[in-house]
N, C-alpha and C. Protein backbone atom coordinates (compact mmCIF):
# COMPACT_ATOMS: atom_id res chain seq x y z
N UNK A 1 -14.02 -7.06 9.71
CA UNK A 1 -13.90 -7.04 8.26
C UNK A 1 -12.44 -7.29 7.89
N UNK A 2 -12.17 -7.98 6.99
CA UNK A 2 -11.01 -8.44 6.28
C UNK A 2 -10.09 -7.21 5.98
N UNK A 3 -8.51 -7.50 5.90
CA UNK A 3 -8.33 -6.23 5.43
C UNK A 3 -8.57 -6.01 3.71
N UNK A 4 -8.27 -5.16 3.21
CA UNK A 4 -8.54 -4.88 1.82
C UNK A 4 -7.05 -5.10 1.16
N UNK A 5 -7.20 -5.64 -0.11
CA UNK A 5 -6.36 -5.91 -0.48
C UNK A 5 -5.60 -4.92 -1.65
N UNK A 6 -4.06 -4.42 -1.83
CA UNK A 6 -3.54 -3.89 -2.51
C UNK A 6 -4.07 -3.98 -4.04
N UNK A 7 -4.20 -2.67 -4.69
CA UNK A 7 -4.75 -2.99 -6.41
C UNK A 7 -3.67 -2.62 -6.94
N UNK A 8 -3.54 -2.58 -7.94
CA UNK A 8 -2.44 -2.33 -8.78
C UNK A 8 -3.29 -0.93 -9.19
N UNK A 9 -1.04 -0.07 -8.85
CA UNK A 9 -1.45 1.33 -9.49
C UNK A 9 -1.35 1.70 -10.56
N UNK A 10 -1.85 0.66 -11.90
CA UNK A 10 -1.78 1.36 -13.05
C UNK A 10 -2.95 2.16 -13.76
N UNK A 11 -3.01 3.11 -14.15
CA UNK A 11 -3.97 3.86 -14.17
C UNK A 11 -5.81 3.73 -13.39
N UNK A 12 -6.20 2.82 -14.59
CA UNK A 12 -7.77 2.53 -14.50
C UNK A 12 -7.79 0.79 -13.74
N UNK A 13 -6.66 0.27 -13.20
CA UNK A 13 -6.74 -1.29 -13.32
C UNK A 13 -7.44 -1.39 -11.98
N UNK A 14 -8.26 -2.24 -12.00
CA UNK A 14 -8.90 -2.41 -10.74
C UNK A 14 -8.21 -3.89 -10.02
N UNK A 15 -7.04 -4.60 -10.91
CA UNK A 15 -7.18 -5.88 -10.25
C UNK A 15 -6.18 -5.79 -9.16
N UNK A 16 -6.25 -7.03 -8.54
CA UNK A 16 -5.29 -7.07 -7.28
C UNK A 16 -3.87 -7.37 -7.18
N UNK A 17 -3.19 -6.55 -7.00
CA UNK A 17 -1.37 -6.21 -6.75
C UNK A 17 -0.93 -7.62 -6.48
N UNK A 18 -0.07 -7.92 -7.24
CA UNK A 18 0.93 -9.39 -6.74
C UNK A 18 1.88 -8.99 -5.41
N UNK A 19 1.82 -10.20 -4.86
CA UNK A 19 2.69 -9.31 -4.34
C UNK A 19 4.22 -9.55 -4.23
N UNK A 20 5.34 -9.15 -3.54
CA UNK A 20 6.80 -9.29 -4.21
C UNK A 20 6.81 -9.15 -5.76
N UNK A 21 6.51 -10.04 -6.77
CA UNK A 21 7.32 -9.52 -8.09
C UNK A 21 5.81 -8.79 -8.55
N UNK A 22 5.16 -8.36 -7.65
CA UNK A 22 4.44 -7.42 -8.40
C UNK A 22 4.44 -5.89 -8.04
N UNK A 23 5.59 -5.76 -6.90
CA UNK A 23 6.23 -4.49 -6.63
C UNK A 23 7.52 -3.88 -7.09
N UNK A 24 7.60 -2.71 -7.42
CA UNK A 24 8.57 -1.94 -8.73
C UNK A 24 9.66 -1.16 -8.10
N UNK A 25 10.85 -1.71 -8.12
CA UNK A 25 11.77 -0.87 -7.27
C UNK A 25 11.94 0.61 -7.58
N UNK A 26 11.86 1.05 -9.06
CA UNK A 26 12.08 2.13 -9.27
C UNK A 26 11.18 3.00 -9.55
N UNK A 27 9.80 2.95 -9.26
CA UNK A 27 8.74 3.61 -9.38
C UNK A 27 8.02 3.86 -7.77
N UNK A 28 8.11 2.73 -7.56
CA UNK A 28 7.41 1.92 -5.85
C UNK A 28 6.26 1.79 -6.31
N UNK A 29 5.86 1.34 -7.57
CA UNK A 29 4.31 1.18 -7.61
C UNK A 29 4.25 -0.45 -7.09
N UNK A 30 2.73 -0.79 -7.17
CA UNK A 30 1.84 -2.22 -6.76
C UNK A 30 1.36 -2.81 -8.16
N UNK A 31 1.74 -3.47 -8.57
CA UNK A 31 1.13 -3.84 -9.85
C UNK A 31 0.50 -5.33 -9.75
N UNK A 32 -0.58 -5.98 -10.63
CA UNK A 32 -0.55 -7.11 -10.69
C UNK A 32 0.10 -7.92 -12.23
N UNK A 33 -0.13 -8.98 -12.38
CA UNK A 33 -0.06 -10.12 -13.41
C UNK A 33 0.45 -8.92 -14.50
N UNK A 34 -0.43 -8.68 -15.24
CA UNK A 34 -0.27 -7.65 -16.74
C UNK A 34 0.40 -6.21 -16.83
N UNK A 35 1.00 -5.81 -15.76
CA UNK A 35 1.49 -4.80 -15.73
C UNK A 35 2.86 -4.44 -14.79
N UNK A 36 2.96 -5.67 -14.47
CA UNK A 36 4.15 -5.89 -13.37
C UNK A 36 5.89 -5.72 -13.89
N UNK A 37 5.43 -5.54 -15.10
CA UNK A 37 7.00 -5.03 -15.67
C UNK A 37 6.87 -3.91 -16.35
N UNK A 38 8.14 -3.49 -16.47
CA UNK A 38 8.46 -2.19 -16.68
C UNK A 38 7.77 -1.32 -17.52
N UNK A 39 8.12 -1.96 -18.53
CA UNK A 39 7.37 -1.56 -20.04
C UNK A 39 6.30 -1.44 -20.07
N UNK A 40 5.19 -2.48 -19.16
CA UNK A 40 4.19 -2.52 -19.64
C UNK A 40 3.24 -1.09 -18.46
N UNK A 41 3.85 -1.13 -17.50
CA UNK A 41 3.22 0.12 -16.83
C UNK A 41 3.67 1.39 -16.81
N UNK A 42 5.06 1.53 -18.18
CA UNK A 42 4.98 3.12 -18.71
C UNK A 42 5.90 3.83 -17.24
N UNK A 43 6.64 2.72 -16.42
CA UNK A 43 7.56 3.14 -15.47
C UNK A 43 8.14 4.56 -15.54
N UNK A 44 8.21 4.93 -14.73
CA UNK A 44 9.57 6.40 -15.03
C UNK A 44 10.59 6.21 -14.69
N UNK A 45 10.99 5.18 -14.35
CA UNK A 45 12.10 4.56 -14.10
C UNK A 45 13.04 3.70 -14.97
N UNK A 46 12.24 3.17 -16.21
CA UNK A 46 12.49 2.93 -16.93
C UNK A 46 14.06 3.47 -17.47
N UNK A 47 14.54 4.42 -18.02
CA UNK A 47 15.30 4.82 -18.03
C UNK A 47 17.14 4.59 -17.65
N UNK A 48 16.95 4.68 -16.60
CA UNK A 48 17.64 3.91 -15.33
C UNK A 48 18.00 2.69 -15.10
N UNK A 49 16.68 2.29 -15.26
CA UNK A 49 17.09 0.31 -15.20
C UNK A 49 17.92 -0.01 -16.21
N UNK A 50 17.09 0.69 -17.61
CA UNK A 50 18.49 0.33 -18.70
C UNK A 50 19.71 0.35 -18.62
N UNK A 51 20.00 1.64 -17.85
CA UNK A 51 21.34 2.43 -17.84
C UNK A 51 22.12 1.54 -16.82
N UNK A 52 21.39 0.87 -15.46
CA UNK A 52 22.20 0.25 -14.18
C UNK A 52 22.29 -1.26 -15.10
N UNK A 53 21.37 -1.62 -15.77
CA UNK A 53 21.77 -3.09 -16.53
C UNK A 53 22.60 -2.83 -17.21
N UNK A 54 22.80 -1.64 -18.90
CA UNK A 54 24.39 -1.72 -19.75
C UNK A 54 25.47 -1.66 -18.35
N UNK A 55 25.20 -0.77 -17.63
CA UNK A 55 26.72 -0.79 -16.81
C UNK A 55 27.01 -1.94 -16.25
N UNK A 56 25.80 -2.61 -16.02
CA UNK A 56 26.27 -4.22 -15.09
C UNK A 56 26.68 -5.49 -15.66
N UNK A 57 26.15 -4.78 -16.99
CA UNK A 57 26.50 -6.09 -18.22
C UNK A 57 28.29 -5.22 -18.85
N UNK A 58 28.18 -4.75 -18.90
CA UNK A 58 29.48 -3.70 -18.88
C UNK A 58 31.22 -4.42 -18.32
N UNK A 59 30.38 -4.18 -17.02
CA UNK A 59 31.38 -4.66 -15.94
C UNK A 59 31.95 -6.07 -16.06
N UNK A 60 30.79 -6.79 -15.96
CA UNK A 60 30.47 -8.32 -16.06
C UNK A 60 31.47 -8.94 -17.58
N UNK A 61 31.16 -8.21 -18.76
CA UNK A 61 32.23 -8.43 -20.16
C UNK A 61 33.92 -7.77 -19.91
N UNK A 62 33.86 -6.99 -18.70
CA UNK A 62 35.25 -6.72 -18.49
C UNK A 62 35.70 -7.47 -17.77
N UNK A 63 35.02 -7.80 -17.14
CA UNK A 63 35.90 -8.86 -15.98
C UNK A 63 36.33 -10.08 -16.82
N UNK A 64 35.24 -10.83 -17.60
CA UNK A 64 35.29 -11.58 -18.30
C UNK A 64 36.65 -11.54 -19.65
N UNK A 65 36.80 -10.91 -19.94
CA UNK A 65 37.72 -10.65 -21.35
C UNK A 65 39.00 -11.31 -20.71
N UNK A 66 39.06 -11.97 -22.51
CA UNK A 66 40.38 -12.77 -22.26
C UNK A 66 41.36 -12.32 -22.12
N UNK A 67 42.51 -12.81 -21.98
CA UNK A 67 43.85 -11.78 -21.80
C UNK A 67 45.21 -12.48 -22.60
N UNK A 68 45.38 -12.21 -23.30
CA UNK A 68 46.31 -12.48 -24.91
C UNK A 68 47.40 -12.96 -23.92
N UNK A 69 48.11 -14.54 -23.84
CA UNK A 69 49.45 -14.36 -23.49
C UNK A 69 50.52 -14.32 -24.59
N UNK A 70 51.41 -13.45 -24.58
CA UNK A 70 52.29 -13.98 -25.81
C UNK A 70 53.75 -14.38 -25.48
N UNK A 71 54.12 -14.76 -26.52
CA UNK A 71 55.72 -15.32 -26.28
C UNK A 71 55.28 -17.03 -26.09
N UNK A 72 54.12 -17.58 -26.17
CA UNK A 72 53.84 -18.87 -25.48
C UNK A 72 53.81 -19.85 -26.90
């Protein structure tokens, strides 16, 4: 017999888990197609991702910023 294939753990969903972008780094759930992002499967991780993206977008506008020369 075949093996069985991963479902997605969102509540009642019976369909079948994508796989790679249908796995959730900060939850570790299996999701498929309709529930494979954050928002839409009610993550608890959620939270977090926001917080590691402002800081990374953060960083990313500091590095970036111009730097005034004067006297020129």
């Amino acid at each position: 017999m075949a093996p069985q294939k991963p479902r997605c753990t969102f509540k009642e969903c019976k369909t079948a888990a994508q796989r790679i972008v249908g796995d959730c780094g900060f939850c570790d759930g299996h999701f498929c197609a309709k529930h494979r992002l954050l928002e839409d499967h009610k993550c608890s991780g959620l939270e977090d991702c926001k917080k590691e993206s402002h800081e990374r977008n953060a960083a990313q506008l500091e590095a970036e910023r111009t730097q005034v020369i004067r006297g020129v």
